[in-house]
C-alpha atoms as a PDB file:
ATOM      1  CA  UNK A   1       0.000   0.000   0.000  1.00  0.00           C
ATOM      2  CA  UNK A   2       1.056   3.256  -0.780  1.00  0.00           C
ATOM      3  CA  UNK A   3       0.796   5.756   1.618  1.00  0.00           C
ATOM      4  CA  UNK A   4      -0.139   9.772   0.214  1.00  0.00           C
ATOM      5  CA  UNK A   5       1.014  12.894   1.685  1.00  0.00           C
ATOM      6  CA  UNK A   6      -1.636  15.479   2.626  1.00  0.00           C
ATOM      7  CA  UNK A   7      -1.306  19.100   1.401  1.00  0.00           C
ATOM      8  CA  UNK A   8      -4.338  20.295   2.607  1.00  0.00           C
ATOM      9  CA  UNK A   9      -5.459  21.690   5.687  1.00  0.00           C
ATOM     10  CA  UNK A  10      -5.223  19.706   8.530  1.00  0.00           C
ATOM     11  CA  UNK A  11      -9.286  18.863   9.431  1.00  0.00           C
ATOM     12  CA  UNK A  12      -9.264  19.670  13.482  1.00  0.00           C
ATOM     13  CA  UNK A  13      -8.423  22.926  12.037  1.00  0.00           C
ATOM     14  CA  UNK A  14     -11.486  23.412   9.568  1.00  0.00           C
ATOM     15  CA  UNK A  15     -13.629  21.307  12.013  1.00  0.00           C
ATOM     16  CA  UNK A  16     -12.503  24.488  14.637  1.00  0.00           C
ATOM     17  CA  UNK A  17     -13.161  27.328  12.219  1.00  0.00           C
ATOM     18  CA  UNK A  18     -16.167  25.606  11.261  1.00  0.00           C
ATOM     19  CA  UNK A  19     -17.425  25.556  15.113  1.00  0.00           C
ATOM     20  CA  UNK A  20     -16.221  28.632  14.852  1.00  0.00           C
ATOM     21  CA  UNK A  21     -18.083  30.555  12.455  1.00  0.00           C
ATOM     22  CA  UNK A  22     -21.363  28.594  13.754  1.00  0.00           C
ATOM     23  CA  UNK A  23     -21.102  30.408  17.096  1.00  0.00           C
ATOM     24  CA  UNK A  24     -20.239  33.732  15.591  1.00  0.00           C
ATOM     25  CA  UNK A  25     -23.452  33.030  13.734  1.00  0.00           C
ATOM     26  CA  UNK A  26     -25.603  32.613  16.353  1.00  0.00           C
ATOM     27  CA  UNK A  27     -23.679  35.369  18.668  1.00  0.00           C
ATOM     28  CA  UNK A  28     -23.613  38.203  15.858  1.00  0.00           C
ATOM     29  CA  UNK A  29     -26.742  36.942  13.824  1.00  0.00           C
ATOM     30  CA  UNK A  30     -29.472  35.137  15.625  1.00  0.00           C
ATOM     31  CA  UNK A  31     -28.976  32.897  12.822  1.00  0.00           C
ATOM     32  CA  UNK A  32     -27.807  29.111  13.048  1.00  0.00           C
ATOM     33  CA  UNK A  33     -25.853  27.498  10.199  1.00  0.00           C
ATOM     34  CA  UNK A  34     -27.783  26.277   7.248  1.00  0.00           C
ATOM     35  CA  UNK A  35     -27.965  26.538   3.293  1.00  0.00           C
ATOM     36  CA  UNK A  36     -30.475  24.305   1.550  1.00  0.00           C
ATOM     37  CA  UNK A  37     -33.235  27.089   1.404  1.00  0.00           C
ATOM     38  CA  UNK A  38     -30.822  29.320  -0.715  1.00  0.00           C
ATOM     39  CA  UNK A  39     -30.972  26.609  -3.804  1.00  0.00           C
ATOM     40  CA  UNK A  40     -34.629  27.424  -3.445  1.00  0.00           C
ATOM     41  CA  UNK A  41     -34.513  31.147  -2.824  1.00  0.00           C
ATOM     42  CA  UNK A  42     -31.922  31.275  -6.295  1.00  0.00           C
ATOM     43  CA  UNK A  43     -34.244  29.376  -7.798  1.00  0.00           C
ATOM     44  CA  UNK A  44     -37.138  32.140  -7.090  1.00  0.00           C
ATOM     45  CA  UNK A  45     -34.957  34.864  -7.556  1.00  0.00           C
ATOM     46  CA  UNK A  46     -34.230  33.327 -11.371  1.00  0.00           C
ATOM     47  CA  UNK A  47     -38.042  32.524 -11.922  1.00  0.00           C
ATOM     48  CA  UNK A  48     -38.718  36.577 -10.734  1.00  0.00           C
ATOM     49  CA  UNK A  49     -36.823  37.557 -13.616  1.00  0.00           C
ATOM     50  CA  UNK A  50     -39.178  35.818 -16.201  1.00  0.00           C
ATOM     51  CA  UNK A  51     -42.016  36.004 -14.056  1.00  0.00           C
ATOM     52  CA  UNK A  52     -42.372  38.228 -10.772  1.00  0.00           C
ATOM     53  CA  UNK A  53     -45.980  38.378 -10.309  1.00  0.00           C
ATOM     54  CA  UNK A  54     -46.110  34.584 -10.252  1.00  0.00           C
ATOM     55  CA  UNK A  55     -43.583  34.092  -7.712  1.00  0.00           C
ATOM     56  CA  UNK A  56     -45.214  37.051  -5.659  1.00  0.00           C
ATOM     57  CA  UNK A  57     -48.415  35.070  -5.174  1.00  0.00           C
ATOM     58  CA  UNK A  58     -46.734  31.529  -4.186  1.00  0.00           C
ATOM     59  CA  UNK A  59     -47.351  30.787  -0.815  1.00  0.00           C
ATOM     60  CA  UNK A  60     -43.757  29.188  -0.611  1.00  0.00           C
ATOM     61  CA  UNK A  61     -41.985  32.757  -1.540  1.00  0.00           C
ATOM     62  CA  UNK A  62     -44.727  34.569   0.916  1.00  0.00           C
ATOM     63  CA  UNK A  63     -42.469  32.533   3.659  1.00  0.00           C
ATOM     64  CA  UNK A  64     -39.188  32.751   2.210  1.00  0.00           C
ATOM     65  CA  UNK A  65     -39.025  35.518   0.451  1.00  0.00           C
ATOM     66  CA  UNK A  66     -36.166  34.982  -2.907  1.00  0.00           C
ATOM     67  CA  UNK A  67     -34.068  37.473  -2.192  1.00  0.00           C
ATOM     68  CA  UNK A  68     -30.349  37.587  -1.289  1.00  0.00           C
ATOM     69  CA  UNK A  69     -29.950  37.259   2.665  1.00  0.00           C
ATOM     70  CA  UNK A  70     -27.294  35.961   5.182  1.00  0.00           C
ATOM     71  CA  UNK A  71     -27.799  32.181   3.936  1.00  0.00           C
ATOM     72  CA  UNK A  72     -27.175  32.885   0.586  1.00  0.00           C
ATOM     73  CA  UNK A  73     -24.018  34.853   1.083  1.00  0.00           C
ATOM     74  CA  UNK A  74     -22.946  31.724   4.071  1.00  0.00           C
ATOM     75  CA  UNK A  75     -22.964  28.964   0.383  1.00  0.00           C
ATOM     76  CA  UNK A  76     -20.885  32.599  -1.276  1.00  0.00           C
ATOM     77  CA  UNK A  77     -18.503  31.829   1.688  1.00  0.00           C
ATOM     78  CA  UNK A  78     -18.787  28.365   1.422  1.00  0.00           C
ATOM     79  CA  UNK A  79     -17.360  28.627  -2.601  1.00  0.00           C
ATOM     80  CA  UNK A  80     -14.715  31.620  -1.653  1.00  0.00           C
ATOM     81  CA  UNK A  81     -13.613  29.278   1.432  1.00  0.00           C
ATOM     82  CA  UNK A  82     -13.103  26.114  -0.221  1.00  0.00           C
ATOM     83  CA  UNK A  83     -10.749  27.898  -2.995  1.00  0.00           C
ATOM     84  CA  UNK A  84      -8.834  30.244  -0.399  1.00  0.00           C
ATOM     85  CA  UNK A  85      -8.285  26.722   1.131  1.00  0.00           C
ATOM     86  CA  UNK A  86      -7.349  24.738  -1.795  1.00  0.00           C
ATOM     87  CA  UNK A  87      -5.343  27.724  -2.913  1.00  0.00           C
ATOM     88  CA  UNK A  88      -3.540  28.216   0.376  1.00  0.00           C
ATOM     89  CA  UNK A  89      -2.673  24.269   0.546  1.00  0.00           C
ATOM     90  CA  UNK A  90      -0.996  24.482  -2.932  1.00  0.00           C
ATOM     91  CA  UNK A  91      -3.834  21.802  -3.487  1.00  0.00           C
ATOM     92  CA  UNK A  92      -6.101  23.515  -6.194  1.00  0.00           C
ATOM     93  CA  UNK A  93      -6.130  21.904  -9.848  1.00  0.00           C
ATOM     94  CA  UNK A  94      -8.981  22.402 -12.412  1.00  0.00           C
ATOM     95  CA  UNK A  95      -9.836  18.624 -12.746  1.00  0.00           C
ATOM     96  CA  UNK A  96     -12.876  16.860 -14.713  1.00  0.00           C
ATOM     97  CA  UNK A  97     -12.753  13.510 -12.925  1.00  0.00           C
ATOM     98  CA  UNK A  98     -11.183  13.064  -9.743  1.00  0.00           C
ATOM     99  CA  UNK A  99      -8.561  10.522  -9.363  1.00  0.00           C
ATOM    100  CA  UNK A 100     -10.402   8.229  -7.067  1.00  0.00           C
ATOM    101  CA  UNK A 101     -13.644   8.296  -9.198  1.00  0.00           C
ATOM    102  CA  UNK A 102     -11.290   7.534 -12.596  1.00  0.00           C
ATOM    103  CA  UNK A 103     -10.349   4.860 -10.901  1.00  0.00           C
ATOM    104  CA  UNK A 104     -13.394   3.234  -9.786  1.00  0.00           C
ATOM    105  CA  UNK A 105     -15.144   3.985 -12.932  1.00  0.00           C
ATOM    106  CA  UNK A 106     -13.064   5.005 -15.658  1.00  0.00           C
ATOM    107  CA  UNK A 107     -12.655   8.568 -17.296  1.00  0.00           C
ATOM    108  CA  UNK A 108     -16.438   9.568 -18.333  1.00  0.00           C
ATOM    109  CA  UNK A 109     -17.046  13.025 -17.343  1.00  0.00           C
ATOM    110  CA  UNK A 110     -21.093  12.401 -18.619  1.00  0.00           C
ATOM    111  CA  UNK A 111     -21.198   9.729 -16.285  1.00  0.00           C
ATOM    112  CA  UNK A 112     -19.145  11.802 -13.635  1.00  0.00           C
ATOM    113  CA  UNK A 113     -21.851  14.521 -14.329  1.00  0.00           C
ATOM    114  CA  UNK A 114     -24.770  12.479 -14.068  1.00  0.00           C
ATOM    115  CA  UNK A 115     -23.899  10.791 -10.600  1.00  0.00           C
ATOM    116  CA  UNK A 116     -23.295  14.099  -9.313  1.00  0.00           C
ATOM    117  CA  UNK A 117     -26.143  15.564 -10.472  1.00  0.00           C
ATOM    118  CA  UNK A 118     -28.397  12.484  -9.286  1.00  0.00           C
ATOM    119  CA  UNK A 119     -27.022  12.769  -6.157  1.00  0.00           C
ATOM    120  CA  UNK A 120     -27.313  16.327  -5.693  1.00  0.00           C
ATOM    121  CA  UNK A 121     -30.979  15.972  -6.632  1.00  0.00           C
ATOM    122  CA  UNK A 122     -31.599  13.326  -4.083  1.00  0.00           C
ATOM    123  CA  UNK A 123     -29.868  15.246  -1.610  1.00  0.00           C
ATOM    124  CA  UNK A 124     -31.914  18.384  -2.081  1.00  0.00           C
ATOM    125  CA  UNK A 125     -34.857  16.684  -2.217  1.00  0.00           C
ATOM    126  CA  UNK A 126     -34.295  15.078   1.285  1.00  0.00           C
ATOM    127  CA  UNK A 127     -33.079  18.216   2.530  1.00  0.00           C
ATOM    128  CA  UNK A 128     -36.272  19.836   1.510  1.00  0.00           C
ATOM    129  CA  UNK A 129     -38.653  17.106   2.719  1.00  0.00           C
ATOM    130  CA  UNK A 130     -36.795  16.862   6.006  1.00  0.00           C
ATOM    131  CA  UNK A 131     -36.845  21.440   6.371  1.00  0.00           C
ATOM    132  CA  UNK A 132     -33.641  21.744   6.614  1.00  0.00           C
ATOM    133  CA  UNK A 133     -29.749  20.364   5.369  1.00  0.00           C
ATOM    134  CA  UNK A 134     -27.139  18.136   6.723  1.00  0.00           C
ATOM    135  CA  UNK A 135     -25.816  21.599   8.554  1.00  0.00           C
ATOM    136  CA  UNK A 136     -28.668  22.796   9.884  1.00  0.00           C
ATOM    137  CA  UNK A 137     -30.246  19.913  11.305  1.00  0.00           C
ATOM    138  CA  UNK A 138     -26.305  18.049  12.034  1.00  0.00           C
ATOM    139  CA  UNK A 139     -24.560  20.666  13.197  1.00  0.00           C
ATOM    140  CA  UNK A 140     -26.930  23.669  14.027  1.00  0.00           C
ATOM    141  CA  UNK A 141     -29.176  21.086  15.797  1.00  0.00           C
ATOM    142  CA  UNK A 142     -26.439  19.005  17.643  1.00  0.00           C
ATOM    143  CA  UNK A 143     -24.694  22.272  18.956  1.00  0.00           C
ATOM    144  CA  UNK A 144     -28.540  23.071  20.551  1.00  0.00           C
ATOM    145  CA  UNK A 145     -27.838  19.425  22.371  1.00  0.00           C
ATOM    146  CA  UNK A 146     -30.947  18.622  20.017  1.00  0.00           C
ATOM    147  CA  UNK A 147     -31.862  14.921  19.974  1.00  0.00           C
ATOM    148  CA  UNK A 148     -33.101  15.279  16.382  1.00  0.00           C
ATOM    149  CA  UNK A 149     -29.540  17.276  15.575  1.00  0.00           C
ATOM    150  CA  UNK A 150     -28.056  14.147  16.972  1.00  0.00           C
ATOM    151  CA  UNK A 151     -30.143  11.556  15.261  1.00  0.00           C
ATOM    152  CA  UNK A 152     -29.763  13.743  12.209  1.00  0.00           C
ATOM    153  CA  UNK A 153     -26.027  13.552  12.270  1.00  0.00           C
ATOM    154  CA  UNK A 154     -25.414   9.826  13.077  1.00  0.00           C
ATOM    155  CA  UNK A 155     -27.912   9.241  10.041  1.00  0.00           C
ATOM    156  CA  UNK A 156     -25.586  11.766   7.527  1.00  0.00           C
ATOM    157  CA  UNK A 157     -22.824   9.578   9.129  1.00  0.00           C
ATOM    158  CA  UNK A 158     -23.712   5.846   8.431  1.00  0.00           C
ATOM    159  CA  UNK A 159     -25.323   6.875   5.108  1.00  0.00           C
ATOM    160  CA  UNK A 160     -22.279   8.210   3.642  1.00  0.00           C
ATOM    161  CA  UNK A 161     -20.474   5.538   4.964  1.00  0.00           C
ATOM    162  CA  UNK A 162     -22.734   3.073   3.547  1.00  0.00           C
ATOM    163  CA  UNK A 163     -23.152   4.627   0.424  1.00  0.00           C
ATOM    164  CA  UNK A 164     -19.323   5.456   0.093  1.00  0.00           C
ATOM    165  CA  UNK A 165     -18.864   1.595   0.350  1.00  0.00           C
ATOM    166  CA  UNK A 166     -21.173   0.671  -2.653  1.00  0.00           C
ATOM    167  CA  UNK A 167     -19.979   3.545  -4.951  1.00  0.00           C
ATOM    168  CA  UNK A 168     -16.092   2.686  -4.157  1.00  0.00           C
ATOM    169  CA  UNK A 169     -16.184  -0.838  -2.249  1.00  0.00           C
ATOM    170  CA  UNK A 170     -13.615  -1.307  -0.112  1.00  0.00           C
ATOM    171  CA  UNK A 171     -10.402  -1.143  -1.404  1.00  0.00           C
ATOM    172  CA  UNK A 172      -7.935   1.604   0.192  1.00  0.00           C
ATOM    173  CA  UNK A 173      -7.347   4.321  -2.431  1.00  0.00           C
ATOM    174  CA  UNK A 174      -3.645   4.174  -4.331  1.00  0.00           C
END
């Protein structure tokens, strides 16, 4: 087996910031992490460009009102912190198919594209059944001592571990 060096950040560090930035949240904001409700906001903000009237009178957007707020500029962090990461590690490459999926499955960015976008689908649809994401209910809910934060976050857990199984069985990556 061979053994891979590390360039990125080391993860009790982003795990801290990350713990971080949800208490500053709450302290400065009110607000506890979460950002599956901006995918639906952007969606309403795109649909009140073709038709505004028509969002106006959903009772969805009456609630949540697509418009740019503090959760929508949390997923702008989310994007500017991953590449100031990446960038900072010396780890950033523009790459079509990661290394580990070309070797599970061979080079196919369509088939790259479609798993991703099947599983981003399914996740957004479970985060929108369930009101609310893998952060708000995981980590927002688990840093309230919430049962259902807990539950939440074993479940995230054992289903990626489970599903990280079947996609790339069990070998140890080269």
């Amino acid at each position: 087996m061979q053994t891979k060096t590390n360039d990125g950040w080391s993860p009790y560090l982003a795990g801290a910031l990350a713990g971080l930035v949800a208490v500053l949240s709450v302290g400065f904001s009110g607000k506890y992490l979460g950002a599956s409700t901006s995918f639906v906001t952007s969606a309403g903000m795109i649909e009140k460009l073709v038709d505004a009237e028509r969002v106006a009178r959903m009772s969805y957007f009456m609630q949540e009102i697509p418009h740019i707020d503090w959760q929508w500029m949390f997923l702008v962090g989310i994007f500017l912190g991953a590449w100031l990461s990446a960038t900072t590690s010396g780890s950033f490459r523009v790459q079509g198919v990661p290394d580990r999926w070309q070797q599970r499955f061979g080079p196919s960015r369509i088939r790259r594209a479609l798993a991703a976008f099947s599983g981003g689908f399914i996740a957004i649809l479970g985060a929108r059944l369930t009101g609310g994401c893998p952060s708000g209910h995981g980590i927002s809910g688990t840093m309230q001592l919430s049962v259902s934060g807990l539950i939440s976050l074993v479940g995230f857990f054992t289903g990626g571990l489970i599903m990280a199984r079947l996609v790339y069985g069990s070998r140890e990556p080269r």
